[in-house]
C-alpha atoms as a PDB file:
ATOM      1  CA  UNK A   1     140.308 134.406 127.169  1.00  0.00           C
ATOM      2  CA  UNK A   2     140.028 134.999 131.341  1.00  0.00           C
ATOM      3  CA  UNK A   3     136.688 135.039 132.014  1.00  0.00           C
ATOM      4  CA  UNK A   4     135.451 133.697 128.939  1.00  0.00           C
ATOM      5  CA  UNK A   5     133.735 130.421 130.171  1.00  0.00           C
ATOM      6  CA  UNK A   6     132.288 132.568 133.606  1.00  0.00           C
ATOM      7  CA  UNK A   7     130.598 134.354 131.269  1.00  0.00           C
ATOM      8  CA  UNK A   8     129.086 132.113 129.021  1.00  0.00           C
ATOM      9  CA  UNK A   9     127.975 129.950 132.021  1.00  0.00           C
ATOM     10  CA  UNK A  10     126.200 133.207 133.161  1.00  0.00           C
ATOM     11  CA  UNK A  11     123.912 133.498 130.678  1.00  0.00           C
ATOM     12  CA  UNK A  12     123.456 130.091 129.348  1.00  0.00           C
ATOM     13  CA  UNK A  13     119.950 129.406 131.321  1.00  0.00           C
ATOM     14  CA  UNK A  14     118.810 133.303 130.523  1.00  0.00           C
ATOM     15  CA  UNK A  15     119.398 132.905 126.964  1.00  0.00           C
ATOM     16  CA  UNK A  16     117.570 129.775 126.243  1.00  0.00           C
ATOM     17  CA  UNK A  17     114.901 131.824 124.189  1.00  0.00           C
ATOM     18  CA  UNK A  18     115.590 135.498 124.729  1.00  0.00           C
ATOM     19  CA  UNK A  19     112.433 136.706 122.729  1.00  0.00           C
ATOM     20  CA  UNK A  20     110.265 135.064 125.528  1.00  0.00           C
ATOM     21  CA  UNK A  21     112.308 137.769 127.856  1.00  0.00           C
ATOM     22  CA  UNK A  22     112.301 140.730 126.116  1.00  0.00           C
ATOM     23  CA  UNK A  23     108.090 140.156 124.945  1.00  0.00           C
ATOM     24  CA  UNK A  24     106.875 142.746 121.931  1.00  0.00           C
ATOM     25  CA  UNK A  25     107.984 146.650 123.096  1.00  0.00           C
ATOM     26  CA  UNK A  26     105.261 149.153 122.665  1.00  0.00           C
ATOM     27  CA  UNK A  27     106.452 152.054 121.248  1.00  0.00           C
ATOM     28  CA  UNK A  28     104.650 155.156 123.145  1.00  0.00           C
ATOM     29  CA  UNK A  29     103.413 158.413 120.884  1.00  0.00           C
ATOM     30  CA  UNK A  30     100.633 157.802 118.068  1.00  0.00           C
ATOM     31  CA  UNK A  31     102.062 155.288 115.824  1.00  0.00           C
ATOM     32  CA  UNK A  32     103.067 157.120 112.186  1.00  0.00           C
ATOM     33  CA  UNK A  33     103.731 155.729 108.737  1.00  0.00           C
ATOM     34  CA  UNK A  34     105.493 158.506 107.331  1.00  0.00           C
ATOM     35  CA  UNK A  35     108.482 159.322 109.970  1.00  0.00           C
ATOM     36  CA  UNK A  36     109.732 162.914 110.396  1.00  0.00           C
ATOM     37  CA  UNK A  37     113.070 162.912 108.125  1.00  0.00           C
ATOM     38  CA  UNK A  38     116.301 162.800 110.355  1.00  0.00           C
ATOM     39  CA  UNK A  39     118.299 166.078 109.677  1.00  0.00           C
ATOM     40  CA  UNK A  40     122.117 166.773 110.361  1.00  0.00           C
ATOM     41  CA  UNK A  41     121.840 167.889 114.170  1.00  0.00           C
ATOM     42  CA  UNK A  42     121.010 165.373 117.706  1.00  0.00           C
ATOM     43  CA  UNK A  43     117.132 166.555 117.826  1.00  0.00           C
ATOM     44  CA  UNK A  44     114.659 165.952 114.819  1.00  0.00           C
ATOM     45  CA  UNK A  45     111.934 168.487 114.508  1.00  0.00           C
ATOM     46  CA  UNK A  46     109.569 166.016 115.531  1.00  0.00           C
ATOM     47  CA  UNK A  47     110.907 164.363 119.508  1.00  0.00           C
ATOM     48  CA  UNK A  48     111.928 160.335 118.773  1.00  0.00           C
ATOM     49  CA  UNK A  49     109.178 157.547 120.122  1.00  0.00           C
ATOM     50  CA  UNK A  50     110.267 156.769 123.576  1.00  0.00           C
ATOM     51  CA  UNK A  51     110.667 152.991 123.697  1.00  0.00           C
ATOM     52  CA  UNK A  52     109.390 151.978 126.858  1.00  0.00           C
ATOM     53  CA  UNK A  53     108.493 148.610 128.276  1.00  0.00           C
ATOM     54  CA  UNK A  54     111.727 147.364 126.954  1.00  0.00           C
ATOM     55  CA  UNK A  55     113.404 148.508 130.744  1.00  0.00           C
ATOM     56  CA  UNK A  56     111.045 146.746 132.845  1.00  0.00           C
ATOM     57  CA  UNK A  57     112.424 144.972 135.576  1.00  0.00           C
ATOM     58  CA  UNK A  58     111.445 141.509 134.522  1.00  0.00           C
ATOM     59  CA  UNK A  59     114.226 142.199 131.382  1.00  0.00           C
ATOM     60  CA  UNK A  60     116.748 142.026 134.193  1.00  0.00           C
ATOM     61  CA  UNK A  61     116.829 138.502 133.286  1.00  0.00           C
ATOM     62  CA  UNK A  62     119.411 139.619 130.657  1.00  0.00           C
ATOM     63  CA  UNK A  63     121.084 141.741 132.289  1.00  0.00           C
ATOM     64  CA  UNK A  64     121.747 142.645 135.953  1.00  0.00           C
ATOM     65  CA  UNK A  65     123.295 146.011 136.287  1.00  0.00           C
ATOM     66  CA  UNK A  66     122.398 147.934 138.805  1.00  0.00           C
ATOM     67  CA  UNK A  67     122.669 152.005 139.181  1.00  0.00           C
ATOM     68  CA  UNK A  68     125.627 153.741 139.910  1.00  0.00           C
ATOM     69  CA  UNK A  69     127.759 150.569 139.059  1.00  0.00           C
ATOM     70  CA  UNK A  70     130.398 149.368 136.587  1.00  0.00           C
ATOM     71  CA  UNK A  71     130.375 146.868 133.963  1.00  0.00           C
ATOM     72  CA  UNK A  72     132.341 143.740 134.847  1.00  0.00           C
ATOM     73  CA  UNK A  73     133.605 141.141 132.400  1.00  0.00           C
ATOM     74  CA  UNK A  74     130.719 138.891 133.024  1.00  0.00           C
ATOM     75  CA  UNK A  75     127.813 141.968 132.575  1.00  0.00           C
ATOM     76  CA  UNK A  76     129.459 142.613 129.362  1.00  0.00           C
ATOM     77  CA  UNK A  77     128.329 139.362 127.290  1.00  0.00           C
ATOM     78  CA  UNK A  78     125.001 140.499 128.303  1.00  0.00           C
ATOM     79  CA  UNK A  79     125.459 144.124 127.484  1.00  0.00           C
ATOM     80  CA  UNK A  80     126.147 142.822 123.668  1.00  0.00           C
ATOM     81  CA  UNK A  81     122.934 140.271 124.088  1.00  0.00           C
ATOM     82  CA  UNK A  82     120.715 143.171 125.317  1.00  0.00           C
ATOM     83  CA  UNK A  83     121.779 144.848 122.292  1.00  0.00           C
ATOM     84  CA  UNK A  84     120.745 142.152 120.353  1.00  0.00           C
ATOM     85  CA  UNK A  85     117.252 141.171 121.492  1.00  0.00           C
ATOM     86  CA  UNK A  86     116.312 145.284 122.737  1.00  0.00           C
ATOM     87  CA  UNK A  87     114.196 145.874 119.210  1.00  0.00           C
ATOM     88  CA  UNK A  88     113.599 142.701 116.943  1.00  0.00           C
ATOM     89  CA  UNK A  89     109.865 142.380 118.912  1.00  0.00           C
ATOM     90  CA  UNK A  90     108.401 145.673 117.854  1.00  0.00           C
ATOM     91  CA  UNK A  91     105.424 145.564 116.536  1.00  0.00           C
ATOM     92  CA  UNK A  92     105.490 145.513 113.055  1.00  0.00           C
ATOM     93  CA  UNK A  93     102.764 146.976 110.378  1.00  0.00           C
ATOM     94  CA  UNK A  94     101.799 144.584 107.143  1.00  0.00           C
ATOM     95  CA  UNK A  95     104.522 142.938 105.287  1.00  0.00           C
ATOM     96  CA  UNK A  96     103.519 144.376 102.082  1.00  0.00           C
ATOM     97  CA  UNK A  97     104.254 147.762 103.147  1.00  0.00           C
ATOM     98  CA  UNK A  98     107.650 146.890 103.611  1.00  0.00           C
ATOM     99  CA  UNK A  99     110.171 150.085 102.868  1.00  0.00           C
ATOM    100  CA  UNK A 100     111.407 150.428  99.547  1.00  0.00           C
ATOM    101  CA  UNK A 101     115.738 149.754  99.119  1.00  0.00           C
ATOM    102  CA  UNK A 102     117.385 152.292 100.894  1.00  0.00           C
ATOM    103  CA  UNK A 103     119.628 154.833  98.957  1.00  0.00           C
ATOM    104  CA  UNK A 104     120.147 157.890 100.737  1.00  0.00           C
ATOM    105  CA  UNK A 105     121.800 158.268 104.391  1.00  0.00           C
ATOM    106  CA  UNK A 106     121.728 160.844 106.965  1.00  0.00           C
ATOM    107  CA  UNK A 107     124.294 161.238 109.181  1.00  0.00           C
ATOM    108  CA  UNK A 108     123.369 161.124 112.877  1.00  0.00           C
ATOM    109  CA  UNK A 109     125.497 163.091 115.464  1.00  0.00           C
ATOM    110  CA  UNK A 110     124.913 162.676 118.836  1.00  0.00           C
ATOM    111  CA  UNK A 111     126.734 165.404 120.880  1.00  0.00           C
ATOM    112  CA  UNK A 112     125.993 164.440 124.430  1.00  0.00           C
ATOM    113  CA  UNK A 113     127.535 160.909 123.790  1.00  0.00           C
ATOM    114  CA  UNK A 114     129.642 161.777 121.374  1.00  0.00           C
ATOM    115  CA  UNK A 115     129.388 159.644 118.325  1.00  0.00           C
ATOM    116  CA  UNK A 116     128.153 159.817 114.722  1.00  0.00           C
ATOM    117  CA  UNK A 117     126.972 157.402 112.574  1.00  0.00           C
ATOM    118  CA  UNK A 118     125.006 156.839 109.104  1.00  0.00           C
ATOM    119  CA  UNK A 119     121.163 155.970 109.221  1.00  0.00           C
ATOM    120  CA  UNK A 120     118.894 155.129 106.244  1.00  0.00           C
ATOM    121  CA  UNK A 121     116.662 157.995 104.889  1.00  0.00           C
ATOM    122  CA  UNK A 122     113.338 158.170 106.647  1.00  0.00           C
ATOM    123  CA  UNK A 123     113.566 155.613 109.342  1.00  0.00           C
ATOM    124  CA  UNK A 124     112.530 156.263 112.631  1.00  0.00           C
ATOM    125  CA  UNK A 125     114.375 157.484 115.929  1.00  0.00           C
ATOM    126  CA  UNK A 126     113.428 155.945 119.444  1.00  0.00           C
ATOM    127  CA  UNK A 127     115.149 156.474 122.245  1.00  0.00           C
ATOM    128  CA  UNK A 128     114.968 154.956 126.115  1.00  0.00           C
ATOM    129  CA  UNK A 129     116.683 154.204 129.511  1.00  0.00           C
ATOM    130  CA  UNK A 130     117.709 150.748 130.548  1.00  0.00           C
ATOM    131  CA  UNK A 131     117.995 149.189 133.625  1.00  0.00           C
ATOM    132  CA  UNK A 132     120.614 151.355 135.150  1.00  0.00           C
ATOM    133  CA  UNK A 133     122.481 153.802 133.832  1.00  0.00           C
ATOM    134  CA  UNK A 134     122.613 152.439 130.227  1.00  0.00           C
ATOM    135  CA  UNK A 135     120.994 153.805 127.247  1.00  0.00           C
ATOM    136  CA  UNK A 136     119.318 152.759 123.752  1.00  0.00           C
ATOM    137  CA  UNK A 137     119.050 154.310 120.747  1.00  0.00           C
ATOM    138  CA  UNK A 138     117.481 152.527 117.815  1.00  0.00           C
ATOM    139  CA  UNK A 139     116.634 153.062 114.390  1.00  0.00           C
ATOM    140  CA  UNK A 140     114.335 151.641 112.155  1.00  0.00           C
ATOM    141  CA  UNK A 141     111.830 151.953 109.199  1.00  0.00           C
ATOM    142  CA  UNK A 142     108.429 152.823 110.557  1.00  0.00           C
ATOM    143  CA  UNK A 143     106.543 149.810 108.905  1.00  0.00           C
ATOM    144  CA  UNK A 144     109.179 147.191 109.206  1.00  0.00           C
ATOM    145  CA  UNK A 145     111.026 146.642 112.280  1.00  0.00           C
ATOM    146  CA  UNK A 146     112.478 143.305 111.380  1.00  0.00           C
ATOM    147  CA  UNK A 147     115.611 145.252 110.422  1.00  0.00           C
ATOM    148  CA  UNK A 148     116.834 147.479 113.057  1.00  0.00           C
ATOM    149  CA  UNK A 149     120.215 149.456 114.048  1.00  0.00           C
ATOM    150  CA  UNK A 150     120.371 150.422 118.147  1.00  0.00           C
ATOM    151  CA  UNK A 151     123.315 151.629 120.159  1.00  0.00           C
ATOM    152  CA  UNK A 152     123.634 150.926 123.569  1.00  0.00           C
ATOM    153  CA  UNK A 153     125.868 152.718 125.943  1.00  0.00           C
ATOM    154  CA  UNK A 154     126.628 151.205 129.187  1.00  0.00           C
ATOM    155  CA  UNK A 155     129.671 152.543 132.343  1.00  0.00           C
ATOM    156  CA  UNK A 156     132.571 150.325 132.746  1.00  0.00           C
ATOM    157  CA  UNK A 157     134.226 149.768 136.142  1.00  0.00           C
ATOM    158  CA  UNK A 158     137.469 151.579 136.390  1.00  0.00           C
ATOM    159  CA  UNK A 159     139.536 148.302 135.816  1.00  0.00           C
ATOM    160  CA  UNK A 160     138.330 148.120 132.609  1.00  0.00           C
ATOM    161  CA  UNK A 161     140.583 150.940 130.274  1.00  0.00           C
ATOM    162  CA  UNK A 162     140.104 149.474 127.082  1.00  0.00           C
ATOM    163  CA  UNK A 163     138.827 146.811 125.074  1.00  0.00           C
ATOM    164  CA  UNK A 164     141.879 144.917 125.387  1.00  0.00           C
ATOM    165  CA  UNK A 165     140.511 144.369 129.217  1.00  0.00           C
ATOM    166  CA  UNK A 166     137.783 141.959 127.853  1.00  0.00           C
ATOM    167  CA  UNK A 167     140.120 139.768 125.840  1.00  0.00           C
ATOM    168  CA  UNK A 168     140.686 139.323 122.371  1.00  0.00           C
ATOM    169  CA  UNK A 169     137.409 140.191 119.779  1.00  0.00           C
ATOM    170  CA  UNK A 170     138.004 136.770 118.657  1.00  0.00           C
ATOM    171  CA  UNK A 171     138.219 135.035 122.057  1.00  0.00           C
ATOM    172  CA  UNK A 172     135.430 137.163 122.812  1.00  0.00           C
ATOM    173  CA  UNK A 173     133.455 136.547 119.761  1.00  0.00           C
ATOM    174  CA  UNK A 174     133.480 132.898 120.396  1.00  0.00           C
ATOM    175  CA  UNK A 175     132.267 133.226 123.533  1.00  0.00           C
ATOM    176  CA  UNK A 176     129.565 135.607 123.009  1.00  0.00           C
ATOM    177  CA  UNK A 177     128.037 133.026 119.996  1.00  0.00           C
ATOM    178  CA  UNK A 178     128.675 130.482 122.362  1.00  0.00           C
ATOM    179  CA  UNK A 179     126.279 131.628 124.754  1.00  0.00           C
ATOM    180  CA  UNK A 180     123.857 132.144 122.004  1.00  0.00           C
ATOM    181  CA  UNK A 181     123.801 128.940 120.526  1.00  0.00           C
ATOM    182  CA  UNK A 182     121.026 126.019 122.287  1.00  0.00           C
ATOM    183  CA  UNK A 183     121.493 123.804 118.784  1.00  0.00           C
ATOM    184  CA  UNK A 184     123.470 120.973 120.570  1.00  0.00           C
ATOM    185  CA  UNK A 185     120.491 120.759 123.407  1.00  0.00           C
ATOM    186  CA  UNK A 186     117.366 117.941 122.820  1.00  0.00           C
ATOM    187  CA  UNK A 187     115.434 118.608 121.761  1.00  0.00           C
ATOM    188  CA  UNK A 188     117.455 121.511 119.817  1.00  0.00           C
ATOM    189  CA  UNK A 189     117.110 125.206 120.757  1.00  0.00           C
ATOM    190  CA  UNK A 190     118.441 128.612 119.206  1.00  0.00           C
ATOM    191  CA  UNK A 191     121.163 128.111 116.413  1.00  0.00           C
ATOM    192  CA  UNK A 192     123.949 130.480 116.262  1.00  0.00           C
ATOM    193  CA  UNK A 193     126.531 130.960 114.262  1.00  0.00           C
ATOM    194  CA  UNK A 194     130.107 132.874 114.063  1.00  0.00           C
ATOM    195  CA  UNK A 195     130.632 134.182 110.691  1.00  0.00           C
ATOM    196  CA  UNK A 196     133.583 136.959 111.229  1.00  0.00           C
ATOM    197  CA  UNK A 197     135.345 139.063 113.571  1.00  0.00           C
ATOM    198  CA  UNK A 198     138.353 141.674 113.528  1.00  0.00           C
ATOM    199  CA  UNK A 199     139.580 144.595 115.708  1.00  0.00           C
ATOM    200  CA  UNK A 200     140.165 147.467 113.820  1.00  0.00           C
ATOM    201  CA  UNK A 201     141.298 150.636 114.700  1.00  0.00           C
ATOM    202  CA  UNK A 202     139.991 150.557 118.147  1.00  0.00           C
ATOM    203  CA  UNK A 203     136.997 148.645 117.940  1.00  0.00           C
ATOM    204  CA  UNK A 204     135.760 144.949 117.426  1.00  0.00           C
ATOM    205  CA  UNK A 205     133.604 143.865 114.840  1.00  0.00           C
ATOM    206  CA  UNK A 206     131.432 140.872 115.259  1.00  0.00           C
ATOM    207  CA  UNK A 207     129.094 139.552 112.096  1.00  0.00           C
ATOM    208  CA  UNK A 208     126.998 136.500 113.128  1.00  0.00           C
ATOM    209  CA  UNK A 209     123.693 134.708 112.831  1.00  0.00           C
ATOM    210  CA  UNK A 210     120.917 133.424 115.349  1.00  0.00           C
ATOM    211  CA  UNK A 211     117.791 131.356 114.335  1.00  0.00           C
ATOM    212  CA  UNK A 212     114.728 130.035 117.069  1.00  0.00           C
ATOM    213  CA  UNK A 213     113.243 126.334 115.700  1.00  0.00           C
ATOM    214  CA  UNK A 214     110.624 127.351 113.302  1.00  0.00           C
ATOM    215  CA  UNK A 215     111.772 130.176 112.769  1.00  0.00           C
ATOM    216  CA  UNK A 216     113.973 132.767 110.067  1.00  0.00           C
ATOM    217  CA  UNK A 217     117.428 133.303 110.683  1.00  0.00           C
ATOM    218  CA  UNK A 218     118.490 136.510 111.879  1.00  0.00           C
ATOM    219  CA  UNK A 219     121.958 138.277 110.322  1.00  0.00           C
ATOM    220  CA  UNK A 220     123.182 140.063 113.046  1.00  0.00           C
ATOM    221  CA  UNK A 221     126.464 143.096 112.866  1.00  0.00           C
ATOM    222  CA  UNK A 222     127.951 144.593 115.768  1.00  0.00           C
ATOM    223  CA  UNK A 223     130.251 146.970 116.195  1.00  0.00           C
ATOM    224  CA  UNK A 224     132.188 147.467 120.036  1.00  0.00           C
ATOM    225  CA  UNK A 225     134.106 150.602 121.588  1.00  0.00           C
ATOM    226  CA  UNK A 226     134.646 152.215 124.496  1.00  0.00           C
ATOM    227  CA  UNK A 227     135.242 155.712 125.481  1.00  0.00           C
ATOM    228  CA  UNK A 228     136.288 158.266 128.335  1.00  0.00           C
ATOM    229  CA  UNK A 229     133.459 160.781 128.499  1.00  0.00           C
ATOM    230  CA  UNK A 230     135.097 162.991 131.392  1.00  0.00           C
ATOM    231  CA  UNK A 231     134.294 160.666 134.357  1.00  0.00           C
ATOM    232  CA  UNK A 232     134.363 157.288 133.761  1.00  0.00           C
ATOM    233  CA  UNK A 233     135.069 154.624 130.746  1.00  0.00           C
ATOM    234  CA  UNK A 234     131.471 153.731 128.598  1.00  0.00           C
ATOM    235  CA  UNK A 235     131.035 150.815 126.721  1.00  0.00           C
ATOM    236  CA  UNK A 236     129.374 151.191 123.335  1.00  0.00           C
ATOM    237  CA  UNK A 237     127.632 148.650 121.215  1.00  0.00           C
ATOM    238  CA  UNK A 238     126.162 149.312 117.919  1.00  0.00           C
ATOM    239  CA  UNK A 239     123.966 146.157 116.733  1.00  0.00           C
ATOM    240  CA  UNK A 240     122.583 145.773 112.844  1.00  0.00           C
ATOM    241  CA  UNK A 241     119.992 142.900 112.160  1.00  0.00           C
ATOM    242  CA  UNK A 242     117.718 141.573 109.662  1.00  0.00           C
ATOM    243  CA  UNK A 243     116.467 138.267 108.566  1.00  0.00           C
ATOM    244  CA  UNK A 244     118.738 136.478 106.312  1.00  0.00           C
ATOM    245  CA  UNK A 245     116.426 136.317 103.480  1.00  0.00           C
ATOM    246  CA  UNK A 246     116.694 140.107 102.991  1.00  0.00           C
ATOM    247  CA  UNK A 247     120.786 139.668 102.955  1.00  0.00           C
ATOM    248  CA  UNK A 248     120.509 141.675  99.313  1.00  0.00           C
ATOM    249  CA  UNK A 249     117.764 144.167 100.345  1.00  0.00           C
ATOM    250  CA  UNK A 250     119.668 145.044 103.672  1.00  0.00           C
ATOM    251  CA  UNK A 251     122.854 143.881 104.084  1.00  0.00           C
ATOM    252  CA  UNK A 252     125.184 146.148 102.634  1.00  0.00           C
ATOM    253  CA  UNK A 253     122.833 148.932 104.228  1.00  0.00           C
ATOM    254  CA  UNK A 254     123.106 147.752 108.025  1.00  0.00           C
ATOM    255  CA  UNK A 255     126.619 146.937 106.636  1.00  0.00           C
ATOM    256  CA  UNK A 256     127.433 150.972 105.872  1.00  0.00           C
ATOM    257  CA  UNK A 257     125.657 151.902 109.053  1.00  0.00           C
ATOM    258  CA  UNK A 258     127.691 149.752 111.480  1.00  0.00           C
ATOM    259  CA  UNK A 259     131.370 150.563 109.718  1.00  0.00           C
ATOM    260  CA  UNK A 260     130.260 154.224 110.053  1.00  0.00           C
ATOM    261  CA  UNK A 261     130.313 154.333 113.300  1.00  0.00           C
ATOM    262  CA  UNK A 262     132.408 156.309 115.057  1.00  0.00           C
ATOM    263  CA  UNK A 263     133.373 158.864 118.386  1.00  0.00           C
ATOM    264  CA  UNK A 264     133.342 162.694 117.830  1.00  0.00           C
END
């Protein structure tokens, strides 16, 4: 893939431990245990938390994008990494009031951005502005953030009219674990792993894992697509994780969430 090795070369000294740069995110509001229920429209009755630290400059470590400009092929392996790291360091509330197995969906339509997707019963909205012009939705139940869905939206330079522009998902797949993975360094670093990728109908699919020495392993999903809103091309990345241990509690949930996704 063009570009490929540019790209992983750009982020190969930010990435070294990514949860050191993005550091806990408070969430601002009174915290809640029982979330406001999401309904079938873009607004809850109650407004989403506002997650805000997460844009600092300092994050910029992961991503440089300034205002006003487009994605290039090299910002995009860290548009997918920002994606990944944006929401696993919320705080989280004791482990033994984990959510019970989720059963029941909502659908979630967002008309100013113009997608839909699937989100567990009862789990809570945030919402927030990046660095730039991109943006970050996440979801998540209220005493457990350890699992997580966010979508991140991010403008593309005009040069850039498809997926297709970026290379192939597995080309691109490669490279994006690639840049993710420390486990050859000494002493060893961050483990990743590629587990599957495909392009279907329009957008790529990644499924892969990360694990930091000591410790659990992470199960990550992500889903890519782009879209003309009017103006210019956006880039869209919806990200599913959990720890691997809760593979039967979660992942055919996150699973359902990410293949739901799709532009209205």
């Amino acid at each position: 893939m063009s570009g490929a090795a540019p790209m992983a070369a750009s982020f190969a000294s930010s990435l070294t431990n990514a949860n050191a740069i993005l550091p806990s995110i408070p969430i601002s509001g009174p915290k809640c245990g029982c979330p406001a229920p999401l309904f079938r429209h873009r607004s809850p009755a109650t407004p989403p938390r506002v997650l805000s630290s997460i844009f600092d400059q300092e994050k910029q470590a992961v991503v440089t994008l300034h205002a006003g400009s487009g994605i290039t092929r090299r910002d995009l392996l860290g548009h997918i990494l920002f994606s990944v790291f944006a929401v696993p360091s919320l705080p989280a509330l004791a482990a033994d009031e984990k959510s019970d197995f989720i059963q029941e969906f909502s659908t979630y339509n967002n008309d100013d951005d113009n997608y839909s997707l699937l989100v567990p019963a009862g789990w809570v909205q945030g919402n927030g502005k990046a660095v730039g012009e991109r943006l970050v939705t996440a979801f998540y139940p209220a005493n457990d953030t350890s699992v997580n869905v966010n979508v991140l939206i991010t403008p593309v330079g005009p040069d850039y009219t498809s997926l297709g522009s970026f290379g192939t998902v597995d080309a691109f797949a490669e490279t994006l674990v690639n840049s993710l993975d420390r486990s050859w360094k000494k002493p060893p670093g961050q483990a990743a792993k590629l587990i599957d990728s495909k392009s279907k109908k329009g957008f790529y699919y990644i499924e892969y894992t990360i694990q930091q020495p000591g410790e659990k392993k992470r199960h990550l999903l992500s889903v890519v697509g782009m879209r003309f809103n009017g103006w210019y091309n956006r880039l869209y990345t919806v990200t599913g994780q959990y720890f691997q241990e809760d593979e039967s509690k979660y992942g055919a949930v996150l699973g359902k969430v990410v293949d739901s996704f799709k532009f209205v």
